[in-house]
Protein backbone atom coordinates (compact mmCIF):
# COMPACT_ATOMS: atom_id res chain seq x y z
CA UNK A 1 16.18 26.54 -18.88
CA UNK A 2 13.50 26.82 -21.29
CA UNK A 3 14.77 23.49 -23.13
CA UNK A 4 14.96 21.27 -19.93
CA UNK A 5 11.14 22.74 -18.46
CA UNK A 6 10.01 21.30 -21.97
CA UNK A 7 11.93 18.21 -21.26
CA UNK A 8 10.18 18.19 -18.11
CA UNK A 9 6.61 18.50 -19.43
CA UNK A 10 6.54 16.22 -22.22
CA UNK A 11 8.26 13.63 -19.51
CA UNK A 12 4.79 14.20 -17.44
CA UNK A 13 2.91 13.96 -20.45
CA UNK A 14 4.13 10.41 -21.59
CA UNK A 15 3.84 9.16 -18.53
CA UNK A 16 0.69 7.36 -18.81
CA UNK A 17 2.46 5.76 -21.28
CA UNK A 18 5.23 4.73 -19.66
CA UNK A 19 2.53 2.76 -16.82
CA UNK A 20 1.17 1.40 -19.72
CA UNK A 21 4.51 0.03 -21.06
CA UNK A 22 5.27 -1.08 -18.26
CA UNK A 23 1.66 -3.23 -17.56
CA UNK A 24 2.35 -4.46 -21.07
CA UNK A 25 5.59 -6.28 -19.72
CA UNK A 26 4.09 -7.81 -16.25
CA UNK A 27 1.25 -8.88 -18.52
CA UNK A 28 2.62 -10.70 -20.82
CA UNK A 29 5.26 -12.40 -18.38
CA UNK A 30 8.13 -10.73 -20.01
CA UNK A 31 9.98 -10.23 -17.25
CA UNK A 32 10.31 -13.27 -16.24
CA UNK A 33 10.97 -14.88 -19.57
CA UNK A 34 14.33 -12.92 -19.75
CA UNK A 35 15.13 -13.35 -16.13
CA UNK A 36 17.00 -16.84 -17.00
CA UNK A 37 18.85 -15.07 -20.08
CA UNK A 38 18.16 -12.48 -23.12
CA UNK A 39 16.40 -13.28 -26.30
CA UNK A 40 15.33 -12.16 -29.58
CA UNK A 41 12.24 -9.90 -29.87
CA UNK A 42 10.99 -13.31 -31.96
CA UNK A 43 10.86 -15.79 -30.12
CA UNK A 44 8.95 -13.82 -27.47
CA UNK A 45 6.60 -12.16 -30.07
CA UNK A 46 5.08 -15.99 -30.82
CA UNK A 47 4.33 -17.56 -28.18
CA UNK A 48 1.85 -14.30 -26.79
CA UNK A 49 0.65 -13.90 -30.06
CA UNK A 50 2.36 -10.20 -30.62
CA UNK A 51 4.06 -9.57 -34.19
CA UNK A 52 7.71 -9.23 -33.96
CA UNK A 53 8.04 -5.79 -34.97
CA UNK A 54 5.63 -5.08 -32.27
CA UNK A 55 7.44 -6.89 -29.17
CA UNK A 56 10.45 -5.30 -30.60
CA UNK A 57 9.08 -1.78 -30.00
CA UNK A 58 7.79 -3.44 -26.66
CA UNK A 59 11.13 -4.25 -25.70
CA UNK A 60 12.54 -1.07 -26.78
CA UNK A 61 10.19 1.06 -24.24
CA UNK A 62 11.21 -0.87 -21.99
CA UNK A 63 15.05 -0.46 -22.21
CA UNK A 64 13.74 3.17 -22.61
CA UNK A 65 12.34 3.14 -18.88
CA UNK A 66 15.66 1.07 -17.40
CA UNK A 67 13.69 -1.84 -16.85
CA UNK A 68 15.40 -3.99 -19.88
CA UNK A 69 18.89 -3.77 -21.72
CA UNK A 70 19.41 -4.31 -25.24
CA UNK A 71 22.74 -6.07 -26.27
CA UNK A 72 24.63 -5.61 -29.55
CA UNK A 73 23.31 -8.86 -31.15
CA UNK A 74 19.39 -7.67 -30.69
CA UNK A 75 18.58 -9.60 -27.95
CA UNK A 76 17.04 -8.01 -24.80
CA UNK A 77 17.55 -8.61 -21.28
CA UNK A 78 16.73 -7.58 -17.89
CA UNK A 79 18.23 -4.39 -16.21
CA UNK A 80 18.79 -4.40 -12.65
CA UNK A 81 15.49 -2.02 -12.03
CA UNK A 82 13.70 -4.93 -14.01
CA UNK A 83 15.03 -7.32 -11.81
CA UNK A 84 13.67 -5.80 -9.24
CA UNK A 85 10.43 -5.88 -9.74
CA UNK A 86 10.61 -9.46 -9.70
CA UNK A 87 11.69 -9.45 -6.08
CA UNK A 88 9.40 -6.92 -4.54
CA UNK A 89 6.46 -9.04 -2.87
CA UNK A 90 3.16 -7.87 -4.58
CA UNK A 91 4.60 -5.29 -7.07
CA UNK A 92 3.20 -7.02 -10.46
CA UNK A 93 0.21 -7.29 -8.69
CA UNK A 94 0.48 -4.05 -7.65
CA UNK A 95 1.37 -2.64 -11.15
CA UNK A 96 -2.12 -5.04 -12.55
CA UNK A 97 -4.05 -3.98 -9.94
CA UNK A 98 -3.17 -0.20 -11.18
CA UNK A 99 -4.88 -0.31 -14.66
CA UNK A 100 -8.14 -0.43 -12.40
CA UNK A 101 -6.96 3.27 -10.94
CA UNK A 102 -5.42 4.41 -14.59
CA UNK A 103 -9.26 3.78 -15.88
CA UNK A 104 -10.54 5.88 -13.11
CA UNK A 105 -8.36 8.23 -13.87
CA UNK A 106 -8.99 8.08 -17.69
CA UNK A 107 -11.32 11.40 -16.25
CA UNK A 108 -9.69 13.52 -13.97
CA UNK A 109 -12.17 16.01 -13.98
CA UNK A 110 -14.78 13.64 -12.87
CA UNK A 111 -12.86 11.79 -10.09
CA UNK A 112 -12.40 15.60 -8.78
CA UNK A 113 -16.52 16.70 -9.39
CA UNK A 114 -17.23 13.17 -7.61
CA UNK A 115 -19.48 12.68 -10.59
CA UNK A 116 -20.36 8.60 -11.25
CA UNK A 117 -18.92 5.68 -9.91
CA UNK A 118 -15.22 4.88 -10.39
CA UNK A 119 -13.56 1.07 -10.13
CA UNK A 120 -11.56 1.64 -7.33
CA UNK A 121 -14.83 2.72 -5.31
CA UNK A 122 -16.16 -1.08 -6.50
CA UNK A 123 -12.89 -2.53 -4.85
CA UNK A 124 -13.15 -1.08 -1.30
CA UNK A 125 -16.99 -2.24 -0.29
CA UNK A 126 -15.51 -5.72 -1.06
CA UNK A 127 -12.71 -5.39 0.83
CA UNK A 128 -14.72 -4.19 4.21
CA UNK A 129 -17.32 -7.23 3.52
CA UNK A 130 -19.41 -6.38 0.26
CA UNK A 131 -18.84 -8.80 -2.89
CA UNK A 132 -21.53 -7.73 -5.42
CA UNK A 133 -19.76 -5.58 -8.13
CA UNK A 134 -16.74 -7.74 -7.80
CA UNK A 135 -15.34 -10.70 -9.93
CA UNK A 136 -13.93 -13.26 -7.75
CA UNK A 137 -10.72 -13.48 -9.59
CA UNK A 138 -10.08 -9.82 -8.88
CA UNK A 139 -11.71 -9.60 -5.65
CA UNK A 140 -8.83 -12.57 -4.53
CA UNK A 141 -6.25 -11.23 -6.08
CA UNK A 142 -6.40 -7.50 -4.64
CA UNK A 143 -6.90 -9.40 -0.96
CA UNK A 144 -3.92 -11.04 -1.88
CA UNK A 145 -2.55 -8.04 -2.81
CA UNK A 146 -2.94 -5.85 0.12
CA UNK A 147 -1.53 -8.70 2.05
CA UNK A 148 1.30 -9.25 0.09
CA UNK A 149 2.26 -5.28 -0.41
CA UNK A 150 1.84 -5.49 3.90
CA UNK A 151 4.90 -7.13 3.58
CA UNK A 152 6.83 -3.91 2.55
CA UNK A 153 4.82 -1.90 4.78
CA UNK A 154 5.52 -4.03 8.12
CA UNK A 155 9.57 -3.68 7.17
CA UNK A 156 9.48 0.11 6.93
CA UNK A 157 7.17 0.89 9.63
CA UNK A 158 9.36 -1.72 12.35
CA UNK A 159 12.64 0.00 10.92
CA UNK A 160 11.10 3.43 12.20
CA UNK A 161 9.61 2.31 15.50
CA UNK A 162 10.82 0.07 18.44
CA UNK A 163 8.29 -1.72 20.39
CA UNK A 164 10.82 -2.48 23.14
CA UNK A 165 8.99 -2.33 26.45
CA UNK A 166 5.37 -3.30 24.65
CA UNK A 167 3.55 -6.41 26.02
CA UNK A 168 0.67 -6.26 24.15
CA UNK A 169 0.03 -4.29 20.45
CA UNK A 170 -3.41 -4.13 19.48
CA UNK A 171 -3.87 -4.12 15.72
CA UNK A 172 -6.66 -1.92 14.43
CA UNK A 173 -8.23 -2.73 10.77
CA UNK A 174 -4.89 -5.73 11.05
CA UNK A 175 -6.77 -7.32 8.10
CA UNK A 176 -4.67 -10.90 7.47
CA UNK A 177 -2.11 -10.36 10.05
CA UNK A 178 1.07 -9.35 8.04
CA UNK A 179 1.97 -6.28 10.39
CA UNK A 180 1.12 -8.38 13.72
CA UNK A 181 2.79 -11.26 12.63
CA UNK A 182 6.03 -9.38 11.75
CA UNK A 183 5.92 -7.57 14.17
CA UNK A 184 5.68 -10.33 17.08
CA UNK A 185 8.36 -12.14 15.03
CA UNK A 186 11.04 -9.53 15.57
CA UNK A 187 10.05 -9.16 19.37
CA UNK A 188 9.42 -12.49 20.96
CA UNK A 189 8.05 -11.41 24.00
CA UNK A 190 5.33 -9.64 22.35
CA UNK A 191 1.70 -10.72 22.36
CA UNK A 192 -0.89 -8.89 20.41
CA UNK A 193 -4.66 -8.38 19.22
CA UNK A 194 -5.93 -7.85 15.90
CA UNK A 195 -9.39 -6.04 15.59
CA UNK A 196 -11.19 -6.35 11.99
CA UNK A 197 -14.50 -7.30 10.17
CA UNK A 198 -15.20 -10.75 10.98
CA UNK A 199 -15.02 -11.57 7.32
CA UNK A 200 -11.27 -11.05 7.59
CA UNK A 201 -10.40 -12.19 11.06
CA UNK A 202 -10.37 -15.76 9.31
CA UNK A 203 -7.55 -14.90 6.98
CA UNK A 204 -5.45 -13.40 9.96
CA UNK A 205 -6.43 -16.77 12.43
CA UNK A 206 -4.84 -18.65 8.70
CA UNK A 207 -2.02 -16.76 8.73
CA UNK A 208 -0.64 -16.46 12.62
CA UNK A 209 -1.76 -20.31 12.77
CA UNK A 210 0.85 -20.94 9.92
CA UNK A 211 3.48 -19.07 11.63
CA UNK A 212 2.57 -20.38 14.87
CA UNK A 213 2.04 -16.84 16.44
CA UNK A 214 -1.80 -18.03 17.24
CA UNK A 215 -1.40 -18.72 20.78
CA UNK A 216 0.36 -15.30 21.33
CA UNK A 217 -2.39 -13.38 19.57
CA UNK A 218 -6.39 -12.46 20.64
CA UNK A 219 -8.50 -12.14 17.50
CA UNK A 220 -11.43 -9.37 18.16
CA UNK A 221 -14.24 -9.58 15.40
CA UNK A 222 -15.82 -6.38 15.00
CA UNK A 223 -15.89 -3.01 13.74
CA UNK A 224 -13.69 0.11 15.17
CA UNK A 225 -16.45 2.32 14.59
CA UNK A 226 -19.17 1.36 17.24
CA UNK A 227 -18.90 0.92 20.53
CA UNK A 228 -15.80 1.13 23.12
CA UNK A 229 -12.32 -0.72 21.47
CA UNK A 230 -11.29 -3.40 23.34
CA UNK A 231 -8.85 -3.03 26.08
CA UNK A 232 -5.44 -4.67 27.73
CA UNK A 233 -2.87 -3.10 24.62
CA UNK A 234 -0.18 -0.74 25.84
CA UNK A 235 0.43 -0.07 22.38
CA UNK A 236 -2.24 0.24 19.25
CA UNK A 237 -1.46 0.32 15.36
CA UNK A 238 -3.17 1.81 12.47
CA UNK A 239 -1.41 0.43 9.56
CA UNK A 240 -3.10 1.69 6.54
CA UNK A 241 -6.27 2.97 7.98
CA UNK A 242 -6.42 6.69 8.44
CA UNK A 243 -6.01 7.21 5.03
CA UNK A 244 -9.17 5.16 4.04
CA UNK A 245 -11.33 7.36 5.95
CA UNK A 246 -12.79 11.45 5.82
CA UNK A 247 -11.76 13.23 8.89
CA UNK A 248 -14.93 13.09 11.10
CA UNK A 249 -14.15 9.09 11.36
CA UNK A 250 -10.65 9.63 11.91
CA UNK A 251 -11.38 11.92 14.66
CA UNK A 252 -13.51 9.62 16.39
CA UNK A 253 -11.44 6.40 15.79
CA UNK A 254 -8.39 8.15 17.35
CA UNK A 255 -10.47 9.50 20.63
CA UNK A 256 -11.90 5.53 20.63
CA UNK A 257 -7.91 4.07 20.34
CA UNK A 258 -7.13 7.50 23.07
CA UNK A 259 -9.73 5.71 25.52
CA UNK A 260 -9.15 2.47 24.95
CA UNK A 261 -5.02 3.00 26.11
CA UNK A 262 -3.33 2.88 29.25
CA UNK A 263 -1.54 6.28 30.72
CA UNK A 264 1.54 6.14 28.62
CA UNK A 265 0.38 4.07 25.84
CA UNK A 266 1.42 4.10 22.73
CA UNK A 267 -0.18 5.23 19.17
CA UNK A 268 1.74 4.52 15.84
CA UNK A 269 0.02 5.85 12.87
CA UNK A 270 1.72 3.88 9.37
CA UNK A 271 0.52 4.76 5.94
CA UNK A 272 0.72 6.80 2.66
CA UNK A 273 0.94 10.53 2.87
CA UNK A 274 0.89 13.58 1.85
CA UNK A 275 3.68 16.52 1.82
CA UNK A 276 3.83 19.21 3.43
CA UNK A 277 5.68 22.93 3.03
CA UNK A 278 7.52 20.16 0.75
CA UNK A 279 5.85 18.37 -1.67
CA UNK A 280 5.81 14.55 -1.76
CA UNK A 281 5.26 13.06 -5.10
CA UNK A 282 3.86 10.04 -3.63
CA UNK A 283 1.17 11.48 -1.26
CA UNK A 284 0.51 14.32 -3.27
CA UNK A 285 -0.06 13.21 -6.38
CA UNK A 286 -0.35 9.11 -6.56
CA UNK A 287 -2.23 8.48 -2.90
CA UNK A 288 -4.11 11.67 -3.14
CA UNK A 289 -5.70 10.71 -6.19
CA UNK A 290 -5.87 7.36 -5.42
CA UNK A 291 -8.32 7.84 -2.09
CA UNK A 292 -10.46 10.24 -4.36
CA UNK A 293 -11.03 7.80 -6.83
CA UNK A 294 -11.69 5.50 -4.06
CA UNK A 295 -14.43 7.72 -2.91
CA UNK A 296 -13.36 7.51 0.71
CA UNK A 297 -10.92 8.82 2.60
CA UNK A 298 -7.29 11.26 2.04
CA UNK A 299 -3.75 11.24 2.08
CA UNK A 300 -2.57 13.60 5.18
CA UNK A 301 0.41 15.15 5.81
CA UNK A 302 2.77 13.97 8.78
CA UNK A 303 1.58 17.33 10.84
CA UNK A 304 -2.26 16.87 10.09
CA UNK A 305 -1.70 13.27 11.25
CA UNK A 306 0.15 14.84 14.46
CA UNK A 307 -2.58 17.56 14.90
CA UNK A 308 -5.15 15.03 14.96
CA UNK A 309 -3.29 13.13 17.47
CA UNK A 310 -2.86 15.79 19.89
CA UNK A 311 -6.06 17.07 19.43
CA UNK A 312 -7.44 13.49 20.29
CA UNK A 313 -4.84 13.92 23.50
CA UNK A 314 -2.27 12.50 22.77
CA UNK A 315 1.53 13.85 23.35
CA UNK A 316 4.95 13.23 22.57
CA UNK A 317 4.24 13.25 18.97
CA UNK A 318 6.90 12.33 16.72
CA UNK A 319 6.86 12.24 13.34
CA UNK A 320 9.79 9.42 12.17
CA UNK A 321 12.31 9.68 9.26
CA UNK A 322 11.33 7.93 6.13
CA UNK A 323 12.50 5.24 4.44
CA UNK A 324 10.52 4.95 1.71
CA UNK A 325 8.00 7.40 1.59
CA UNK A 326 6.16 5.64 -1.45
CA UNK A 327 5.76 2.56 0.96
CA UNK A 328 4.58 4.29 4.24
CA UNK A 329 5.40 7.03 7.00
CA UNK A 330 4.90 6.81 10.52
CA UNK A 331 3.47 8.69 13.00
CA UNK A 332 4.12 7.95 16.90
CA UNK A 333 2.71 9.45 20.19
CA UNK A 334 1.81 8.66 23.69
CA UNK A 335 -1.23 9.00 26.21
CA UNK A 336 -0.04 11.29 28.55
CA UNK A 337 0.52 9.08 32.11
């Protein structure tokens, strides 16, 4: 017992390593250099100016985490969990995009005293319209990011929920359309609304117009947290946007979306979150952190989300079975009729 606890430990303890390892790799395109066939640690080491010995013990960490496989003649290839990083939409940027969070983090003790300003809390203000602090090369490619890790998101949250019977889903905080778009893919009849910042609508009008969804969807420019939402949805999503926010906001965004519903309207609630008599690794430690470092917001457990929602007035809460619970949960209820 005492052997495999130690085990244990020292396998949290070299984890940071094992993020960094595995940055290492997506940076320097390794991945998909051995995704035709496996080579030598020496003719990768060249070309990315890393000395052979180096890559080598590159390589070797990564065999060490399952992503690559060494063969007998020293050449390295990919594994299937390497592989599959290449076919997730937005992981590598994903897995880039987490060195700004593994900074942050560099401090625990800080993130937790709130004391000084963290990178991830210089991503969000650009995200809901502010660009100072921001290169533009990042700032695009964590837009492109959240759009692209939507993809993922949309899948698992449509597996969960039917919208059979819906005629109109209004998306709240929709950002460039991914969820609506899926979503009025798989149901044809469906016609929908996206509400976000007007500095975003214009990516969503880009992205229905492409998939020629635009004439089934009403774009609303504004802001959820003034003024009455708009109206004519029998069915409203928050994908990703509980979780960004403290819990007077969320209280007052769900009585806005309770309001703004017809008697037996629907609510379905899709993010990140947090365990609860049963821990989730996930929500309680990744996504927890994450929103504190963010400086907004909190990962919630299924039945805070639920509480929330009844306390706002809803009913018929359910709280669905998860696919993957690093992706997203979901969260359903109803306006009573």
């Amino acid at each position: 017992m005492a052997r495999r606890d130690g085990a244990e430990i020292f396998d949290i303890l070299q984890g940071f390593v094992a993020s960094q390892v595995l940055l290492a790799l997506v940076e320097l395109d390794l991945l998909e250099a051995l995704l035709a066939s496996p080579q030598p640690p020496d003719a990768l080491a060249r070309p990315r100016g890393v000395a052979p010995d180096r890559m080598a013990a590159l390589l070797q960490a990564g065999a060490a985490l399952g992503l690559l496989r060494c063969h007998r003649d020293g050449r390295y290839g990919l594994a299937r969990r390497g592989a599959a990083i290449l076919g997730v939409p937005g992981l590598r940027d994903m897995i880039r995009h987490n060195a700004v969070f593994y900074r942050d983090m560099a401090d625990p003790v800080a993130v937790l005293r709130e004391q000084g300003e963290t990178g991830l809390s210089r991503f969000w203000p650009y995200v809901l319209g502010g660009t100072e602090d921001v290169r533009a090369p990042e700032a695009a490619r964590y837009s492109d990011l959240m759009a692209r890790s939507q993809v993922l998101v949309a899948e698992d949250t449509l597996r969960a929920v039917s919208l059979r019977g819906v005629t109109r889903l209004m998306d709240i905080g929709g950002g460039s359309g991914v969820f609506l778009s899926a979503a009025m893919t798989r149901y044809r009849g469906l016609c929908g609304m996206l509400l976000d910042l007007p500095e975003v609508i214009g990516q969503a009008e880009s992205r229905l117009t492409r998939s020629g969804l635009s004439n089934r969807v009403e774009l609303c420019p504004g802001t959820f947290r003034a003024g009455a939402l708009p109206g004519g949805a029998d069915a409203i999503s928050l994908v990703r946007v509980l979780y960004d926010h403290d819990d007077a906001t969320v209280v007052d965004l769900l009585a806005r979306v309770h309001a703004a519903l017809p008697p037996g309207g629907r609510l379905i609630v899709s993010e990140p979150m947090a365990g609860d008599a049963r821990t989730d690794r996930a929500g309680d430690l990744y996504f927890a952190f994450y929103t504190m470092a963010m400086g907004t917001g909190r990962a919630r457990s299924p039945a805070r989300i639920a509480e929330l929602c009844r306390d706002a007035g809803f009913d018929r809460v359910r709280i669905c079975r998860a696919r993957r619970g690093y992706v997203t949960r979901v969260v359903t209820c109803a306006k009573p009729r």
